[in-house]
N, C-alpha and C. Protein backbone atom coordinates (compact mmCIF):
# COMPACT_ATOMS: atom_id res chain seq x y z
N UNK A 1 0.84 -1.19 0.00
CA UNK A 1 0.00 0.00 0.00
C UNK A 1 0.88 1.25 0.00
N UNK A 2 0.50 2.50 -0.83
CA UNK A 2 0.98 3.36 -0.70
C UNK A 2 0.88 4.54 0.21
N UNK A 3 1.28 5.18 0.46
CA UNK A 3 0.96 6.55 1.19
C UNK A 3 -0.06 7.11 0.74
N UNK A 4 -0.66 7.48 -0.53
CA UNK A 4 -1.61 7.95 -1.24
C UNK A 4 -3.10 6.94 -0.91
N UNK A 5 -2.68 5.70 -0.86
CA UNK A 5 -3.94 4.89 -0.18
C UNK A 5 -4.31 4.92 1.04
N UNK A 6 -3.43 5.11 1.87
CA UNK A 6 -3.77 5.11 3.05
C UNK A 6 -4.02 6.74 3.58
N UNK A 7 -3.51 7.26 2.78
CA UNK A 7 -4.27 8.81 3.31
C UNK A 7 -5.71 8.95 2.62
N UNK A 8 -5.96 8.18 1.35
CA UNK A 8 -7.59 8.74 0.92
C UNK A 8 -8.34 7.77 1.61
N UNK A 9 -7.74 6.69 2.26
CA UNK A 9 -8.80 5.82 3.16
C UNK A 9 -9.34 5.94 4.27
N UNK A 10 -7.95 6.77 4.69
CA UNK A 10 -8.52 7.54 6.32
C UNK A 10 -9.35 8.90 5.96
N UNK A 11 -8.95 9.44 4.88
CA UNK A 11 -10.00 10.74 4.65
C UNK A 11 -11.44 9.98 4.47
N UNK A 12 -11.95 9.13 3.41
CA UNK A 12 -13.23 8.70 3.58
C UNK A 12 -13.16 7.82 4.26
N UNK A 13 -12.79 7.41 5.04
CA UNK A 13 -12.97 6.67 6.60
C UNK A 13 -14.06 7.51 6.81
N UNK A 14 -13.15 8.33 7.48
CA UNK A 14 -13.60 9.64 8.64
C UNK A 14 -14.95 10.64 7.83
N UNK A 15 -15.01 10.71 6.94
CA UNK A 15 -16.22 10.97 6.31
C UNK A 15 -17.59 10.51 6.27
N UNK A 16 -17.32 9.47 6.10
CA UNK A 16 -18.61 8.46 5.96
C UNK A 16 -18.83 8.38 7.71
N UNK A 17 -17.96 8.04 8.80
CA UNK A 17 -17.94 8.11 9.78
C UNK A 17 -18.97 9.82 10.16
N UNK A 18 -18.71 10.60 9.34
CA UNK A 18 -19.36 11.86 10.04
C UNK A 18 -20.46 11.97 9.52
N UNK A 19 -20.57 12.07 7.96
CA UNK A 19 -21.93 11.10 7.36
C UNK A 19 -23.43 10.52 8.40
N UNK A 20 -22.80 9.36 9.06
CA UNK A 20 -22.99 8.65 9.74
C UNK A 20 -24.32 9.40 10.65
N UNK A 21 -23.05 9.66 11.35
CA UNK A 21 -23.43 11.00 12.13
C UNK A 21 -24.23 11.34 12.51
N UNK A 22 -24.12 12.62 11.44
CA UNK A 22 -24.97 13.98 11.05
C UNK A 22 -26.61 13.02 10.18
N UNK A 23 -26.62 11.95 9.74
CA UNK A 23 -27.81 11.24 9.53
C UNK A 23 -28.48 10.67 10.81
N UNK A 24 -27.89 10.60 11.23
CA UNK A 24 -28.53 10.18 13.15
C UNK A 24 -29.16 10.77 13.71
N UNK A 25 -28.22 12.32 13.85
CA UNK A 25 -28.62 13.31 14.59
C UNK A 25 -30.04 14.31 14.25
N UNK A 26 -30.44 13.69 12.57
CA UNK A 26 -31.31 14.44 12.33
C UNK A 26 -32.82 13.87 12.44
N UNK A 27 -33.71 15.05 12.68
CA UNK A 27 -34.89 13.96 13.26
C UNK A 27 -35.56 13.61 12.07
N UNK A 28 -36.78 12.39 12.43
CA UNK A 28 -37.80 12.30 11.28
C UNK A 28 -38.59 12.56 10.90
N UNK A 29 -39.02 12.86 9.56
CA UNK A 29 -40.05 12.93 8.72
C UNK A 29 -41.69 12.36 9.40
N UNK A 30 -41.73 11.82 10.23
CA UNK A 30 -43.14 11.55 10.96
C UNK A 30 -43.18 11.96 11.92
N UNK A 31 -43.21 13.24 12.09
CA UNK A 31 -44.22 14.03 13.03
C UNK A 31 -45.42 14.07 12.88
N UNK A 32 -46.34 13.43 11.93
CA UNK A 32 -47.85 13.45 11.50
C UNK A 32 -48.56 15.23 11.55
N UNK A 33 -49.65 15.06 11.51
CA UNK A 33 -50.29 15.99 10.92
C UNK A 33 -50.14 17.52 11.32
N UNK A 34 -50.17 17.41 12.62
CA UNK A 34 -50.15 18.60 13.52
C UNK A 34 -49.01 19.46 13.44
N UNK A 35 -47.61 18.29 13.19
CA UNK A 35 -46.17 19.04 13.21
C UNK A 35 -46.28 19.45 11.65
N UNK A 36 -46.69 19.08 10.61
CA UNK A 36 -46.20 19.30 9.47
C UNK A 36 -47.15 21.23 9.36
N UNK A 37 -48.31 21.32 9.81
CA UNK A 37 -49.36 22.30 9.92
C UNK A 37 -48.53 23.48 10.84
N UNK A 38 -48.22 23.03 12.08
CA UNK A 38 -47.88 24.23 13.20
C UNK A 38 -46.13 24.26 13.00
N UNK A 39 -45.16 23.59 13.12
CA UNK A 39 -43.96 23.48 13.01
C UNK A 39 -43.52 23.65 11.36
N UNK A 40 -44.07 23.35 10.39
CA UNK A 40 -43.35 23.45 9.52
C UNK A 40 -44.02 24.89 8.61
N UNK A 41 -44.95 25.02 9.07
CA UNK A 41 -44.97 26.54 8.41
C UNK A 41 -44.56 27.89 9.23
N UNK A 42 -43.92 27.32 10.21
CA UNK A 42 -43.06 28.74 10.90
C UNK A 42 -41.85 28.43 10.59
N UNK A 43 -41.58 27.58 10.14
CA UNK A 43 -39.71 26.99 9.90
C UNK A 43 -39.81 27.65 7.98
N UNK A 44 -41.00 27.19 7.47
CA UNK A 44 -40.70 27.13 6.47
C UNK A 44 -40.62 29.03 5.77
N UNK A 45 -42.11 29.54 6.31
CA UNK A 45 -42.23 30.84 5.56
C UNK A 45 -40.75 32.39 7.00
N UNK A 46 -40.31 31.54 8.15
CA UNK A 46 -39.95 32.12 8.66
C UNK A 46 -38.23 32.99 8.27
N UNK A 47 -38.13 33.72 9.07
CA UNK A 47 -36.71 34.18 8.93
C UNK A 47 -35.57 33.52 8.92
N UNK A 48 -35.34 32.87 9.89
CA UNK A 48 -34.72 31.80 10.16
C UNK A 48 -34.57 30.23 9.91
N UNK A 49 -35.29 30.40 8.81
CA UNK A 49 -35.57 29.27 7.55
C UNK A 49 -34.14 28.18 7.71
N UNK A 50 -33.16 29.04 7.40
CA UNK A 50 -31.73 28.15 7.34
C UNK A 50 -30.73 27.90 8.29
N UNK A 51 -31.28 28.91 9.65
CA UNK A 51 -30.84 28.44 10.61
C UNK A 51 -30.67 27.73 11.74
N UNK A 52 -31.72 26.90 11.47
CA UNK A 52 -32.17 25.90 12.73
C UNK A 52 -31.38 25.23 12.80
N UNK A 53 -30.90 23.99 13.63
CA UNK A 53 -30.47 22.96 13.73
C UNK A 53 -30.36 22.02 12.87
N UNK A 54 -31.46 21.59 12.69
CA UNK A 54 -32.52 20.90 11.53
C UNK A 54 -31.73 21.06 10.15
N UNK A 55 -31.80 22.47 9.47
CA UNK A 55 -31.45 22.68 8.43
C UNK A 55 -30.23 23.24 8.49
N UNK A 56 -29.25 22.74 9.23
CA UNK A 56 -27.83 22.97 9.34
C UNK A 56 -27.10 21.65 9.22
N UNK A 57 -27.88 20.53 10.01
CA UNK A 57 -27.49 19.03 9.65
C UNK A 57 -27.59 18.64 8.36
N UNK A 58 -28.95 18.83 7.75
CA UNK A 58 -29.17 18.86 6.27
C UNK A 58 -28.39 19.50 5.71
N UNK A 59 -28.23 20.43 5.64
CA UNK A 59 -26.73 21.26 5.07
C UNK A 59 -25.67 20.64 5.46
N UNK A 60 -24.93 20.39 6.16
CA UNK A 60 -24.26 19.57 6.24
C UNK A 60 -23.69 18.46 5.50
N UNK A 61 -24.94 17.85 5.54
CA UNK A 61 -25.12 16.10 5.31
C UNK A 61 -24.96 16.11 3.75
N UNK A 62 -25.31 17.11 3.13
CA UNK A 62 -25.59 17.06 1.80
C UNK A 62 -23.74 17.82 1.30
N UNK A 63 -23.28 18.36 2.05
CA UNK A 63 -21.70 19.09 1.49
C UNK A 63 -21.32 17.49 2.10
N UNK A 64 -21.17 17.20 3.10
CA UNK A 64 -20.52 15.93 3.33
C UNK A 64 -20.71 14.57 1.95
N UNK A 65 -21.69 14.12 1.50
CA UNK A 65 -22.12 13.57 0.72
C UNK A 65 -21.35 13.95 -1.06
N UNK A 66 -21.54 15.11 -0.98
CA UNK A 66 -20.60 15.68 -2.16
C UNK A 66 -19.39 15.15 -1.82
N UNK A 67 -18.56 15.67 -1.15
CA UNK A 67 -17.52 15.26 -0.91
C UNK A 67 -17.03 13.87 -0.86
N UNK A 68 -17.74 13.05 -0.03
CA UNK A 68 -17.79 11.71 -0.25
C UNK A 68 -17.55 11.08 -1.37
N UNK A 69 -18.41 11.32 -2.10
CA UNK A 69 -18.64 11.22 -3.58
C UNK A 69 -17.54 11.69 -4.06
N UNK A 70 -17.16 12.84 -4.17
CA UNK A 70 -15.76 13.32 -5.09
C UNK A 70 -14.42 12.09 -4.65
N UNK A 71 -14.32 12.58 -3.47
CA UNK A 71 -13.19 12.11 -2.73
C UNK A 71 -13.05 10.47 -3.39
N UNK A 72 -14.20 9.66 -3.14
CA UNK A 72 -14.06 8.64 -3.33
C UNK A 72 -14.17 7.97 -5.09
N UNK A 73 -14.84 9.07 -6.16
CA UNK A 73 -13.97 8.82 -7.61
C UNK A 73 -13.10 9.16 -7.95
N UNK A 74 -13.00 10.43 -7.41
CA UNK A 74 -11.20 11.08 -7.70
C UNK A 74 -10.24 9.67 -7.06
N UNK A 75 -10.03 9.22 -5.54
CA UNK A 75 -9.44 8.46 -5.96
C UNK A 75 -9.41 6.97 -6.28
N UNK A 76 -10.71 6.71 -6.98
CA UNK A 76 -10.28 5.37 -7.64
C UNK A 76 -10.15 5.70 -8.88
N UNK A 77 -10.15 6.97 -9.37
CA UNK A 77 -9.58 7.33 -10.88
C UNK A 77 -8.05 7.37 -10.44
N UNK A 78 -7.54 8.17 -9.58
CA UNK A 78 -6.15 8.08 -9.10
C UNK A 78 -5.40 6.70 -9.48
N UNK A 79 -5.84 5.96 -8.60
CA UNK A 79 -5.44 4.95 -8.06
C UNK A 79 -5.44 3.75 -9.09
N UNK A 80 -6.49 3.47 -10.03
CA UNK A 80 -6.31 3.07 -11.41
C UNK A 80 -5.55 3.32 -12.44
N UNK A 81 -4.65 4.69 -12.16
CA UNK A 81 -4.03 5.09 -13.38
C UNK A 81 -2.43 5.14 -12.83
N UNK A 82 -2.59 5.63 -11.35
CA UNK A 82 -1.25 5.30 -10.99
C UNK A 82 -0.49 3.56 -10.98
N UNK A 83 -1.35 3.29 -11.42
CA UNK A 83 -0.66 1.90 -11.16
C UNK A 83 -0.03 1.14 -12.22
């Protein structure tokens, strides 16, 4: 193994590890009727739309995911050609 493998393995190691995560930490989609009516139309038409908790994990989760993704074709394009 090279140096170059073992550094992009511990980078998406530790990615998917936070991934992980930040998908845990976020709550679910079944709150039923009441939450979607009283909670989601003050989150949604409000000021603070993008700053909750909520939609900071989601933000998150979704730059993490990109990255994931890059990280992990960049290097098996790497890693196929260096060889």
């Amino acid at each position: 193994m090279s140096a170059l493998e073992i550094v992009l393995g511990a980078v998406s190691l530790v990615t998917s590890l936070l991934i992980i995560v930040l998908v845990l930490l976020q709550e679910g989609h079944q709150q039923g009727l009441s939450g979607a009516i009283a909670g989601g139309a003050e989150t949604f038409f409000g000021k603070n739309k993008g700053r909750t908790l909520e939609q900071k994990l989601k933000k998150y989760t979704r730059v993490l995911a990109v990255v994931f993704f890059a990280l992990t074709l960049s290097a098996t394009i790497l890693l196929l050609f260096l060889r």
